[in-house]
PDB file of N, CA and C in Angstrom:
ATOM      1  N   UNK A   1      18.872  36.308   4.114  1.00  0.00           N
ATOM      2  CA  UNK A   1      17.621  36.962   3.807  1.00  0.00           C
ATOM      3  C   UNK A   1      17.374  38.149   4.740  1.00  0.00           C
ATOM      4  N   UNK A   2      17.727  37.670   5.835  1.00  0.00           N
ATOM      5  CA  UNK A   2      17.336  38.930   6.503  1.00  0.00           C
ATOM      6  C   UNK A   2      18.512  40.183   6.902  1.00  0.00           C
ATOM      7  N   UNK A   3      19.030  39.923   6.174  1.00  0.00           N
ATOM      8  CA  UNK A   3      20.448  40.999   5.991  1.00  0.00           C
ATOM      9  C   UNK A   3      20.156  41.684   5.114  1.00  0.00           C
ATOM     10  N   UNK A   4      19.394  41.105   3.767  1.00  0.00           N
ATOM     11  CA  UNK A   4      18.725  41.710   2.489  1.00  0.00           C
ATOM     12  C   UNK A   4      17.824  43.077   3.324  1.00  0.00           C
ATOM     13  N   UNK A   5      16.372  42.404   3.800  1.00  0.00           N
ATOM     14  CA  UNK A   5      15.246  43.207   4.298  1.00  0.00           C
ATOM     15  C   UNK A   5      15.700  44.398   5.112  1.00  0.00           C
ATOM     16  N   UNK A   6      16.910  43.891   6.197  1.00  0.00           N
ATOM     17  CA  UNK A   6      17.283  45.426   7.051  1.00  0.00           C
ATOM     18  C   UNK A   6      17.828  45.759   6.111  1.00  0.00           C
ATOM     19  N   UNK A   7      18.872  45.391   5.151  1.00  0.00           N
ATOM     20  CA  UNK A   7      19.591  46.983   4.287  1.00  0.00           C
ATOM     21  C   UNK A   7      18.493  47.429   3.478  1.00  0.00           C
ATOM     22  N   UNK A   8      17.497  46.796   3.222  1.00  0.00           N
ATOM     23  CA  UNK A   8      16.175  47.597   2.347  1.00  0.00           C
ATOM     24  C   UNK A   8      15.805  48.481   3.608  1.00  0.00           C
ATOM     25  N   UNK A   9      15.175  48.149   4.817  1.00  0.00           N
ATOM     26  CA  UNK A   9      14.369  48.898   5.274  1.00  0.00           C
ATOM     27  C   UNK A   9      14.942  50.611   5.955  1.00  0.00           C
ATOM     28  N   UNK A  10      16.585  49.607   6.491  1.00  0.00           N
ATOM     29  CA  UNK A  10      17.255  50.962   7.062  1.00  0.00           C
ATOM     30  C   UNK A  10      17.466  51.941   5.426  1.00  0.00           C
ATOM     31  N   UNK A  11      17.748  51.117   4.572  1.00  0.00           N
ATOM     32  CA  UNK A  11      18.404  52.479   3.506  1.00  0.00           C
ATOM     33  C   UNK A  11      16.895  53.255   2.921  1.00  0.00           C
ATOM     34  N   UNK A  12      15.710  52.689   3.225  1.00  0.00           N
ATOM     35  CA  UNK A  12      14.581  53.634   3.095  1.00  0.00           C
ATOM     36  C   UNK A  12      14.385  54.565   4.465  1.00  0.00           C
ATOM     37  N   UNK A  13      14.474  54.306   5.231  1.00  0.00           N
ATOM     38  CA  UNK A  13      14.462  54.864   6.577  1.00  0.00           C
ATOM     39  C   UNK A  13      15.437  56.371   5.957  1.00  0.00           C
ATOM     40  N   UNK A  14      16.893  56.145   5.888  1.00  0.00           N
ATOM     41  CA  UNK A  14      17.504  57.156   5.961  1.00  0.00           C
ATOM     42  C   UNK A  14      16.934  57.995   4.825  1.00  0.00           C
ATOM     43  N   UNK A  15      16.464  57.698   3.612  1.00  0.00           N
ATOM     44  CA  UNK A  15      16.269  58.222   2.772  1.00  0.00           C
ATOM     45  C   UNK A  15      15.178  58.854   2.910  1.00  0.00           C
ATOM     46  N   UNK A  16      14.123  58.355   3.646  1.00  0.00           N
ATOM     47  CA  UNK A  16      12.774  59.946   4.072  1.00  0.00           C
ATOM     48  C   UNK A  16      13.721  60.671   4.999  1.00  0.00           C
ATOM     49  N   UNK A  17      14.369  60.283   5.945  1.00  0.00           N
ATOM     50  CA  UNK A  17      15.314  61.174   7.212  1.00  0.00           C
ATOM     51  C   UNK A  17      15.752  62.129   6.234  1.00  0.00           C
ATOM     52  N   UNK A  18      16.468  61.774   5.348  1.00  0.00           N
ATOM     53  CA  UNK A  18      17.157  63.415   4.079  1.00  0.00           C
ATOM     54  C   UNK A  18      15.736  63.756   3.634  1.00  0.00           C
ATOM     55  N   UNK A  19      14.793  63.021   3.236  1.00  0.00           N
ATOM     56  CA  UNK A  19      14.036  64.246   2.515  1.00  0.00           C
ATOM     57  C   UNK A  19      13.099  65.055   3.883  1.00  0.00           C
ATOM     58  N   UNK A  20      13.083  64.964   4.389  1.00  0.00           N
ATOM     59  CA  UNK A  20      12.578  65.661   5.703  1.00  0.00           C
ATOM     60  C   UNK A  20      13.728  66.960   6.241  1.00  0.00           C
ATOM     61  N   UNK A  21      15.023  65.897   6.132  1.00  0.00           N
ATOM     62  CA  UNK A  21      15.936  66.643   6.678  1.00  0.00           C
ATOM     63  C   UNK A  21      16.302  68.141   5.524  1.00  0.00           C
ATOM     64  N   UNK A  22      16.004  67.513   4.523  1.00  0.00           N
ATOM     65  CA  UNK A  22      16.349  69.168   3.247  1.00  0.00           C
ATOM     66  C   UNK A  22      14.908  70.109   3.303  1.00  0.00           C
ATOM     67  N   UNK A  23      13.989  69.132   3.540  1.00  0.00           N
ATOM     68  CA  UNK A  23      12.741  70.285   3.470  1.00  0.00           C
ATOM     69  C   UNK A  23      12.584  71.174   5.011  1.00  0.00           C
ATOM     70  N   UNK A  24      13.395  70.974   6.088  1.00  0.00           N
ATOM     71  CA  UNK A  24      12.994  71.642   7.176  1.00  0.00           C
ATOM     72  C   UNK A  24      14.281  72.304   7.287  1.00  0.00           C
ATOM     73  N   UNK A  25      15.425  72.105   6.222  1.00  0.00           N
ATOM     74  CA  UNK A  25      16.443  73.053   6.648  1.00  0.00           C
ATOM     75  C   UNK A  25      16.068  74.178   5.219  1.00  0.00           C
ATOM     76  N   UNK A  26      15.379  74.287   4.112  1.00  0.00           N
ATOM     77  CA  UNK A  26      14.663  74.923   2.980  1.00  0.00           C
ATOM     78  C   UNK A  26      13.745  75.847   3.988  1.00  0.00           C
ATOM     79  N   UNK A  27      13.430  75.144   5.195  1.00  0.00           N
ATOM     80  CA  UNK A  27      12.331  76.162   5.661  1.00  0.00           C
ATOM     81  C   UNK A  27      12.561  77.535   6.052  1.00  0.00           C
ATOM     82  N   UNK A  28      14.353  77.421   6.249  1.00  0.00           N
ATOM     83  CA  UNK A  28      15.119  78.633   6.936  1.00  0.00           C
ATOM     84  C   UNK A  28      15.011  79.942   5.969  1.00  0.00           C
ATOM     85  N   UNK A  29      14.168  79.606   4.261  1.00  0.00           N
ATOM     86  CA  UNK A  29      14.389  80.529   3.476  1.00  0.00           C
ATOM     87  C   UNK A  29      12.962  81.007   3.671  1.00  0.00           C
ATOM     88  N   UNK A  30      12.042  80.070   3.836  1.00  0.00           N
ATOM     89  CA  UNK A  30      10.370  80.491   3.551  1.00  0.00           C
ATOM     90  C   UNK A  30      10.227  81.500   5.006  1.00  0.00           C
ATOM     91  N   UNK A  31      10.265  80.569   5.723  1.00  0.00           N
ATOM     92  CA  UNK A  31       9.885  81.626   6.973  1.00  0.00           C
ATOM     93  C   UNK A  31      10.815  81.314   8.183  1.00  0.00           C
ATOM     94  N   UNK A  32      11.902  82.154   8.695  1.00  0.00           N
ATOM     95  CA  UNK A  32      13.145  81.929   9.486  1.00  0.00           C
ATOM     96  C   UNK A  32      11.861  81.021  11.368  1.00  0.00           C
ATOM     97  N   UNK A  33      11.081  82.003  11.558  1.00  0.00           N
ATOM     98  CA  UNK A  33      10.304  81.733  12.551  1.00  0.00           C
ATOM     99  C   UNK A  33       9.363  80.593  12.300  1.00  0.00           C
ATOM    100  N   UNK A  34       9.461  79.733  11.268  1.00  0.00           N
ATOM    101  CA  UNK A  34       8.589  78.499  11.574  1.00  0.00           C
ATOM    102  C   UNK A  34       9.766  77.661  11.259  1.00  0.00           C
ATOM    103  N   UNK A  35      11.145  78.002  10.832  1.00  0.00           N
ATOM    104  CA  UNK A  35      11.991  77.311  11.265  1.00  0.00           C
ATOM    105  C   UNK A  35      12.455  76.979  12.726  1.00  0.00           C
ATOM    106  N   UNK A  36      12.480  77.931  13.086  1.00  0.00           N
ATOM    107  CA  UNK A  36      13.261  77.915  14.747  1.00  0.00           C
ATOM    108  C   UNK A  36      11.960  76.966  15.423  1.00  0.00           C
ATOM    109  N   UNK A  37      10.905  77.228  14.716  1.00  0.00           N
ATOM    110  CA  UNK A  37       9.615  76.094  15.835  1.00  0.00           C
ATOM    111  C   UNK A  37       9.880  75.031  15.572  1.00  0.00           C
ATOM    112  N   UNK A  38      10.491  74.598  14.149  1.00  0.00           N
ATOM    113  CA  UNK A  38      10.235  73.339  14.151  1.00  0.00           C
ATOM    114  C   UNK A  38      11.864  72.585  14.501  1.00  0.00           C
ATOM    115  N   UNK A  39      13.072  73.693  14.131  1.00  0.00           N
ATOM    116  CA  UNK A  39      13.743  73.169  15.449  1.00  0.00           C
ATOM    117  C   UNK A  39      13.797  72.750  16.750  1.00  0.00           C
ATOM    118  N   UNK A  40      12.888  73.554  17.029  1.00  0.00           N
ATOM    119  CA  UNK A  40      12.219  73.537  18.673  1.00  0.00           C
ATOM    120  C   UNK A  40      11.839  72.345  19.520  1.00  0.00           C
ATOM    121  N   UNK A  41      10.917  71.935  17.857  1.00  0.00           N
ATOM    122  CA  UNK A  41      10.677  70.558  18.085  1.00  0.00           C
ATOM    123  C   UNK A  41      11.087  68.847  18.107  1.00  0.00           C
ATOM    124  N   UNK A  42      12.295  69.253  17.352  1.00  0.00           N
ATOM    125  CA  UNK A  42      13.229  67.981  17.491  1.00  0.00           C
ATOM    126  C   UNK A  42      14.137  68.458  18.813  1.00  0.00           C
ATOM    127  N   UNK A  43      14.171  69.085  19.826  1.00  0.00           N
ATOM    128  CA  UNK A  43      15.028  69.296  20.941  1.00  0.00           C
ATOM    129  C   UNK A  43      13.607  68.115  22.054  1.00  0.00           C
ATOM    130  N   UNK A  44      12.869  67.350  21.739  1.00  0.00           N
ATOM    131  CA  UNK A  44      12.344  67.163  22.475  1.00  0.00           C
ATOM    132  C   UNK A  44      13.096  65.311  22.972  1.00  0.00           C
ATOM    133  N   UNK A  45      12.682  64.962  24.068  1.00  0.00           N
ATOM    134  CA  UNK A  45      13.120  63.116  23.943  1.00  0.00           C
ATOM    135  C   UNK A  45      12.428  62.358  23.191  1.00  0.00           C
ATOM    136  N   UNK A  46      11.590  62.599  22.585  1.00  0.00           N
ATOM    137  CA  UNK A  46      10.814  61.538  21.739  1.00  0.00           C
ATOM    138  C   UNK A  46      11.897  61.466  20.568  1.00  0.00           C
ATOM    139  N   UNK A  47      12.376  63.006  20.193  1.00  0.00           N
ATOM    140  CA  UNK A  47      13.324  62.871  18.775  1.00  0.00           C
ATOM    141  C   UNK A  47      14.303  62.624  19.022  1.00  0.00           C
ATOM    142  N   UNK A  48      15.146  62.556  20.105  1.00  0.00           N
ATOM    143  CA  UNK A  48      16.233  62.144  20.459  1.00  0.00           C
ATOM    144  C   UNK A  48      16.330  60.566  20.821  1.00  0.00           C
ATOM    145  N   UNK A  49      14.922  60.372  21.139  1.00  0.00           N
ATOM    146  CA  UNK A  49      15.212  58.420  20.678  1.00  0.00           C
ATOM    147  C   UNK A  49      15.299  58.163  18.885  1.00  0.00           C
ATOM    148  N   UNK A  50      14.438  58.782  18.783  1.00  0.00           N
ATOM    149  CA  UNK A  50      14.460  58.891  17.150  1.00  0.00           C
ATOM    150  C   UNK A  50      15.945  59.109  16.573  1.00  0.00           C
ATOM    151  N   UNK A  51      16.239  59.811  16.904  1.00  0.00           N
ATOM    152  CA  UNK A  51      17.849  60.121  16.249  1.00  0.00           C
ATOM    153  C   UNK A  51      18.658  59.128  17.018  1.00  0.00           C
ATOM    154  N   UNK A  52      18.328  58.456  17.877  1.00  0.00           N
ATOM    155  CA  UNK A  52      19.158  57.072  18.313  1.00  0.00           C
ATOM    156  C   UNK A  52      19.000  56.041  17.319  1.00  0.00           C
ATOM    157  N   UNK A  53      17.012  55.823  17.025  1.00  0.00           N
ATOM    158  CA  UNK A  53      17.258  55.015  16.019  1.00  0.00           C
ATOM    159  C   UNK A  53      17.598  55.119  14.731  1.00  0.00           C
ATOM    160  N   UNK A  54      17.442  56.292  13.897  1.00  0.00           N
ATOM    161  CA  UNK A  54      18.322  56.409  12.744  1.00  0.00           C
ATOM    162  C   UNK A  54      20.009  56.543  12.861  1.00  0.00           C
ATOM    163  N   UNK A  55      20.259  56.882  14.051  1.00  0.00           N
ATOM    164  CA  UNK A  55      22.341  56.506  14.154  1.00  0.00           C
ATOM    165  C   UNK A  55      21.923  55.225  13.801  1.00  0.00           C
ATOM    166  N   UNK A  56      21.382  54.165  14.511  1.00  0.00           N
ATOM    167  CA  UNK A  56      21.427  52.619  14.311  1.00  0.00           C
ATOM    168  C   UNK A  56      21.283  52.463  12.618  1.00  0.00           C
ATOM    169  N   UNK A  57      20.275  53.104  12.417  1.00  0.00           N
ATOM    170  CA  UNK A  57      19.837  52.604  11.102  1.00  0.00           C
ATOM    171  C   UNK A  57      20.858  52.785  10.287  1.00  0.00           C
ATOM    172  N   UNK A  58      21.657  54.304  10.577  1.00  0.00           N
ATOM    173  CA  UNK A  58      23.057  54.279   9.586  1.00  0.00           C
ATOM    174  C   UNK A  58      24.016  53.685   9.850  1.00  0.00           C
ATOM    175  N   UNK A  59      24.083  52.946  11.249  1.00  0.00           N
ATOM    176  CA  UNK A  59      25.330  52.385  11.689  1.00  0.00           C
ATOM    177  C   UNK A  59      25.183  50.970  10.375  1.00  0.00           C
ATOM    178  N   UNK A  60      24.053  50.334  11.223  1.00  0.00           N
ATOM    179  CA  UNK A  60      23.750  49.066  10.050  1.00  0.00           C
ATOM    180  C   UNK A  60      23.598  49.457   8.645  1.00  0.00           C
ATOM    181  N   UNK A  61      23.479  50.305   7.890  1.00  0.00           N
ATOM    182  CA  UNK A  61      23.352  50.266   7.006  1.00  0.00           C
ATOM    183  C   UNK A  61      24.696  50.104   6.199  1.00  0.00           C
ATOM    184  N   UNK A  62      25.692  51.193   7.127  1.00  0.00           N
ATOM    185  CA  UNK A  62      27.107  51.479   6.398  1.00  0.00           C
ATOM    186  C   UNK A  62      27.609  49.881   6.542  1.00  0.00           C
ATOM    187  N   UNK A  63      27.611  49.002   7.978  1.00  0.00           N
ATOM    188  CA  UNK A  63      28.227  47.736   8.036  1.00  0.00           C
ATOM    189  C   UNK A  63      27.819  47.361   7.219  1.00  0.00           C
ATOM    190  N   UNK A  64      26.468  46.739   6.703  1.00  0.00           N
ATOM    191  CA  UNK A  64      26.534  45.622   5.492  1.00  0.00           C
ATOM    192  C   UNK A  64      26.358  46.045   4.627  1.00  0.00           C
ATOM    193  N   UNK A  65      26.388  47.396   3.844  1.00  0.00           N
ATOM    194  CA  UNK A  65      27.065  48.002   2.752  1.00  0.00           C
ATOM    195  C   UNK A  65      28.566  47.336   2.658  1.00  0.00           C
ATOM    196  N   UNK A  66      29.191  47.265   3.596  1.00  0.00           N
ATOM    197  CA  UNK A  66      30.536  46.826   3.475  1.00  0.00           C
ATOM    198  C   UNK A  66      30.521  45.335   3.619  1.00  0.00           C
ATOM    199  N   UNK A  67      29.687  44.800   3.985  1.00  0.00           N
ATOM    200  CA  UNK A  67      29.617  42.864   3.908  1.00  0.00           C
ATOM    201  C   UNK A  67      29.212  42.423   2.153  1.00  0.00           C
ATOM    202  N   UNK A  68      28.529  43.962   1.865  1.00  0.00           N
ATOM    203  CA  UNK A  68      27.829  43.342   0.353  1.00  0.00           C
ATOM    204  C   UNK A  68      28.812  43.847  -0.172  1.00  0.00           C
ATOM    205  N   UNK A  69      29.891  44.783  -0.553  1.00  0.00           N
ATOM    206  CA  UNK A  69      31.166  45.151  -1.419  1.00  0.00           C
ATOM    207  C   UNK A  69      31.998  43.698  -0.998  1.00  0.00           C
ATOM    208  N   UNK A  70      32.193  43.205   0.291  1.00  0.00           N
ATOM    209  CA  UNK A  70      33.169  42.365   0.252  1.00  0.00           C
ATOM    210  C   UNK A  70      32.339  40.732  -0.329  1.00  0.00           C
ATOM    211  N   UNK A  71      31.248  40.458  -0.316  1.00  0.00           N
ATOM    212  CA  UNK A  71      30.685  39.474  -1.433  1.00  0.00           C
ATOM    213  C   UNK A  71      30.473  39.719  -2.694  1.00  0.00           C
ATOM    214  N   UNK A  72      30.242  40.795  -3.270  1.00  0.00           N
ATOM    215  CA  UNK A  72      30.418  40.936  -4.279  1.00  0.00           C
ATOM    216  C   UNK A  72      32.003  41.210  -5.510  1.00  0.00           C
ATOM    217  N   UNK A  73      32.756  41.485  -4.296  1.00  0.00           N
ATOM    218  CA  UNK A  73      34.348  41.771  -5.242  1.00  0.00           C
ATOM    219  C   UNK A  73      35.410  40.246  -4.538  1.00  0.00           C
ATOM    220  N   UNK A  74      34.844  39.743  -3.695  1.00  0.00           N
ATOM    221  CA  UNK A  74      35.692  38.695  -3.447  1.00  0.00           C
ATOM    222  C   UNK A  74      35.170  37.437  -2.695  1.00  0.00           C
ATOM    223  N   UNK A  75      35.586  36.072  -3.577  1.00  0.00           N
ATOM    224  CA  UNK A  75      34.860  34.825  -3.667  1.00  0.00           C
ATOM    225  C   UNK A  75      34.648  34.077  -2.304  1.00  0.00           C
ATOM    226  N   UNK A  76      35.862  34.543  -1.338  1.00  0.00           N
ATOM    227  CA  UNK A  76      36.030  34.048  -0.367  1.00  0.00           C
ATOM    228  C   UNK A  76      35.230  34.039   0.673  1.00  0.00           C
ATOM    229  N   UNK A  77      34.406  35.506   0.302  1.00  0.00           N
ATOM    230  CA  UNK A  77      33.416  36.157   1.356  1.00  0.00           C
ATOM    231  C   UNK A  77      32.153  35.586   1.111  1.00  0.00           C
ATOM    232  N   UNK A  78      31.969  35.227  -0.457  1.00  0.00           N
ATOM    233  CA  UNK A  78      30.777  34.396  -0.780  1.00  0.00           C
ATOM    234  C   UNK A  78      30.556  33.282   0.082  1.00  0.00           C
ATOM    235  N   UNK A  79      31.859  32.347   0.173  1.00  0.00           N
ATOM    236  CA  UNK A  79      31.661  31.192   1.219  1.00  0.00           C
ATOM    237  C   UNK A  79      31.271  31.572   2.288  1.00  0.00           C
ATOM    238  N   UNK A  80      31.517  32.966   3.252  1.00  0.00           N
ATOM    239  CA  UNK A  80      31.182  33.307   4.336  1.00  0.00           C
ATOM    240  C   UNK A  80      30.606  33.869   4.786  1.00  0.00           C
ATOM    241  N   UNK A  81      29.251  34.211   3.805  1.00  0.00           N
ATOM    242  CA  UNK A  81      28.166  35.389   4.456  1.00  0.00           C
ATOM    243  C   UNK A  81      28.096  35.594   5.466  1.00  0.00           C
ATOM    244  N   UNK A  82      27.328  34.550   5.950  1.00  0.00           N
ATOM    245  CA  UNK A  82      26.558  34.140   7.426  1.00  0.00           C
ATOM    246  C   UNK A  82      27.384  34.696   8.225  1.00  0.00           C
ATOM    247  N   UNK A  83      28.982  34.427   8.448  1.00  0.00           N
ATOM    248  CA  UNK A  83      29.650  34.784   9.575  1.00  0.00           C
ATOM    249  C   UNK A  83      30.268  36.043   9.028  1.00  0.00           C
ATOM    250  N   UNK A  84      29.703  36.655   8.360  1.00  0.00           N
ATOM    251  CA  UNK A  84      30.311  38.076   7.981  1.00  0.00           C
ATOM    252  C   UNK A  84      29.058  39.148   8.188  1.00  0.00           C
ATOM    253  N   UNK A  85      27.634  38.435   8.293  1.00  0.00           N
ATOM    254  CA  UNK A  85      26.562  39.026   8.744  1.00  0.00           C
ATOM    255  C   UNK A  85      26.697  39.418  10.142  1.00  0.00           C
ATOM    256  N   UNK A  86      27.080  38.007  10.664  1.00  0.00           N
ATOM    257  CA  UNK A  86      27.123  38.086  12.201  1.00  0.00           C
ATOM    258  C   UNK A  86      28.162  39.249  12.504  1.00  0.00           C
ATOM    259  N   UNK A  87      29.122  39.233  11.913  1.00  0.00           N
ATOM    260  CA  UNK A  87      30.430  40.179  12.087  1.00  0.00           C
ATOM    261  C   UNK A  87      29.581  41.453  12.027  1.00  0.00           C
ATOM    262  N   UNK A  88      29.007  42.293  11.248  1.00  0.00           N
ATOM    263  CA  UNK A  88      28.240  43.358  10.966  1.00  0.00           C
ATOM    264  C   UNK A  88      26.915  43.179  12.512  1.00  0.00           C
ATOM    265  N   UNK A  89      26.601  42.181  12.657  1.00  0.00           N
ATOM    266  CA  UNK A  89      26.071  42.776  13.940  1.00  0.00           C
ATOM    267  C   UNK A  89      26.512  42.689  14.898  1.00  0.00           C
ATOM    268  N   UNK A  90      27.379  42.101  15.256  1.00  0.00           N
ATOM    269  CA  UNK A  90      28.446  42.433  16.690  1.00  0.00           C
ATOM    270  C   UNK A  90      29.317  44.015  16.993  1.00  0.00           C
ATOM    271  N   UNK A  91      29.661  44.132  15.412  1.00  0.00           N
ATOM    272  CA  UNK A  91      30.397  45.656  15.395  1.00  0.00           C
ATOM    273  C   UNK A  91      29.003  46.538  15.695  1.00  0.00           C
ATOM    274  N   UNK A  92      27.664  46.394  14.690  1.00  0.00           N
ATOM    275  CA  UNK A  92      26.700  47.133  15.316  1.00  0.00           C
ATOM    276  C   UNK A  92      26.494  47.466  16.629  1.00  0.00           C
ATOM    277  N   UNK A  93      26.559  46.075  16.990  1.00  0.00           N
ATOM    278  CA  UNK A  93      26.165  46.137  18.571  1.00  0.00           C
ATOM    279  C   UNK A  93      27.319  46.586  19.166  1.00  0.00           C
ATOM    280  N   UNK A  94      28.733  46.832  19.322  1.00  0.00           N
ATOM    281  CA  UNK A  94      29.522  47.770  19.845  1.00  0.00           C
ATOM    282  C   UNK A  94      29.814  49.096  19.559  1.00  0.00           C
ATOM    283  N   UNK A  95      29.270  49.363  18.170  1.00  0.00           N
ATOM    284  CA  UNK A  95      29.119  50.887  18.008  1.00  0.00           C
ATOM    285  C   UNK A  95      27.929  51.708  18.654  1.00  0.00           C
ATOM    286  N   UNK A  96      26.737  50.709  18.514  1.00  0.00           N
ATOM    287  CA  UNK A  96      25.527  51.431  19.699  1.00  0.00           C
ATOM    288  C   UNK A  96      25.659  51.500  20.847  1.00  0.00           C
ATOM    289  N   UNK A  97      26.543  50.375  21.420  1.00  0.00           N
ATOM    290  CA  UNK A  97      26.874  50.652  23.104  1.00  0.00           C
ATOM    291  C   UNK A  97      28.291  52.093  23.224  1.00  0.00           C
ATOM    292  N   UNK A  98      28.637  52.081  22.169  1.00  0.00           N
ATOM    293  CA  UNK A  98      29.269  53.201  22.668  1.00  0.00           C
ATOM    294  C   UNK A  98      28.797  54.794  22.336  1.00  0.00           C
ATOM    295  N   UNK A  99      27.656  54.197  21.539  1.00  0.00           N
ATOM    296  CA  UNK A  99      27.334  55.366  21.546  1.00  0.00           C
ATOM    297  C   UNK A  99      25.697  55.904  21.820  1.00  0.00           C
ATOM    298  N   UNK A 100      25.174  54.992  22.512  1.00  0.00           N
ATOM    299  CA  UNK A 100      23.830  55.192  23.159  1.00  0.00           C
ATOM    300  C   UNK A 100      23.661  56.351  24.801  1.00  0.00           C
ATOM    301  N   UNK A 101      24.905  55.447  25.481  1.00  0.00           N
ATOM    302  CA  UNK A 101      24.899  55.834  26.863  1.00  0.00           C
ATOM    303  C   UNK A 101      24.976  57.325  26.647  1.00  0.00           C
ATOM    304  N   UNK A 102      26.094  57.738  26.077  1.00  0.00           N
ATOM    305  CA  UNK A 102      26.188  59.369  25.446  1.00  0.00           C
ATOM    306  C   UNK A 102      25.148  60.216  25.360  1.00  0.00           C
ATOM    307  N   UNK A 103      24.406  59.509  24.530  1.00  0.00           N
ATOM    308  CA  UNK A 103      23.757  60.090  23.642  1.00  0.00           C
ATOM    309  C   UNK A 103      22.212  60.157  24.379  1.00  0.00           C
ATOM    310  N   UNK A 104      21.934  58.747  25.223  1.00  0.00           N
ATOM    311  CA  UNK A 104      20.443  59.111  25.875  1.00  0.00           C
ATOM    312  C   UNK A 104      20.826  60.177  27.091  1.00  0.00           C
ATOM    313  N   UNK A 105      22.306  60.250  27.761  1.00  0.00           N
ATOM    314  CA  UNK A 105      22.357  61.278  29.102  1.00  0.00           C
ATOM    315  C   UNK A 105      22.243  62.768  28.636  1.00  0.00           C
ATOM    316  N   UNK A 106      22.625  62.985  27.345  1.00  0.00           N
ATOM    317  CA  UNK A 106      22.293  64.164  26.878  1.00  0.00           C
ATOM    318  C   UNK A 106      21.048  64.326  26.000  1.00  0.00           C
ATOM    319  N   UNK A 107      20.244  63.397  25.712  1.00  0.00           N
ATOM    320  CA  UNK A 107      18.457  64.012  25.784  1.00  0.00           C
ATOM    321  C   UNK A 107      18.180  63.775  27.192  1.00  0.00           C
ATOM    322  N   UNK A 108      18.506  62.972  27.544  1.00  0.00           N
ATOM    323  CA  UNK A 108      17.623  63.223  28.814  1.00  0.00           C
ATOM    324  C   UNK A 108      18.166  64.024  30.027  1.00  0.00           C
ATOM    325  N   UNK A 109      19.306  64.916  29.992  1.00  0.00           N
ATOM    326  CA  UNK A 109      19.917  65.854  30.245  1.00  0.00           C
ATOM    327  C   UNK A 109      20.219  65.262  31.747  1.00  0.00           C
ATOM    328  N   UNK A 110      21.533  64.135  31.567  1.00  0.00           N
ATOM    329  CA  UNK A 110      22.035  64.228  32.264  1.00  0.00           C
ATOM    330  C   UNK A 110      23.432  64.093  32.809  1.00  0.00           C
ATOM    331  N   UNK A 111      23.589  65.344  31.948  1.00  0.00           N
ATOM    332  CA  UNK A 111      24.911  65.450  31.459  1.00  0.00           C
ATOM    333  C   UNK A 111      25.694  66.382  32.626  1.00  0.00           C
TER     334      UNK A 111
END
């Protein structure tokens, strides 16, 4: 069940992230200078945790995208959700550790 709710919530998550993300790169046609501001404004750390948590959200999303192709095309995996859930959050959890430390020293510039 709750493998269901995060792939609902992360695959809505990413999906305002694109529509945000096409309407502020559209902005480069309306007015080039309220583009560059509002670039301006994702250079800050608040958005750079933010863009930590949508990497997560796509990290998890792509893993059990791939737990639900492998229950749905093969029987074997049916018997094994549970430990194929868990599998999807252990890889989560080693793809964010490798890629958090990175990623907070350069918002928080200390690179």
């Amino acid at each position: 069940m709750w493998s269901w709710v995060l792939h609902r919530i992360t695959g809505t998550a990413i999906f305002f992230f694109l529509l945000v993300h096409i309407l502020d790169t559209a902005l480069v046609r309306v007015s080039p200078e309220a583009y560059d501001a509002v670039i301006g404004t994702y250079k800050t750390p608040l958005m750079g945790i933010g863009e930590a948590g949508l990497v997560a959200a796509i990290v998890f999303h792509a893993y059990n995208g791939l737990r639900i192709i492998l229950v749905d095309f093969w029987s074997w995996a049916t018997r094994h959700q549970k430990t194929l859930f868990w599998v999807v959050l252990v890889l989560w959890a080693i793809t964010m550790a490798g890629f958090l430390p990175r990623h907070l020293m350069h918002v928080f510039g200390g690179e």
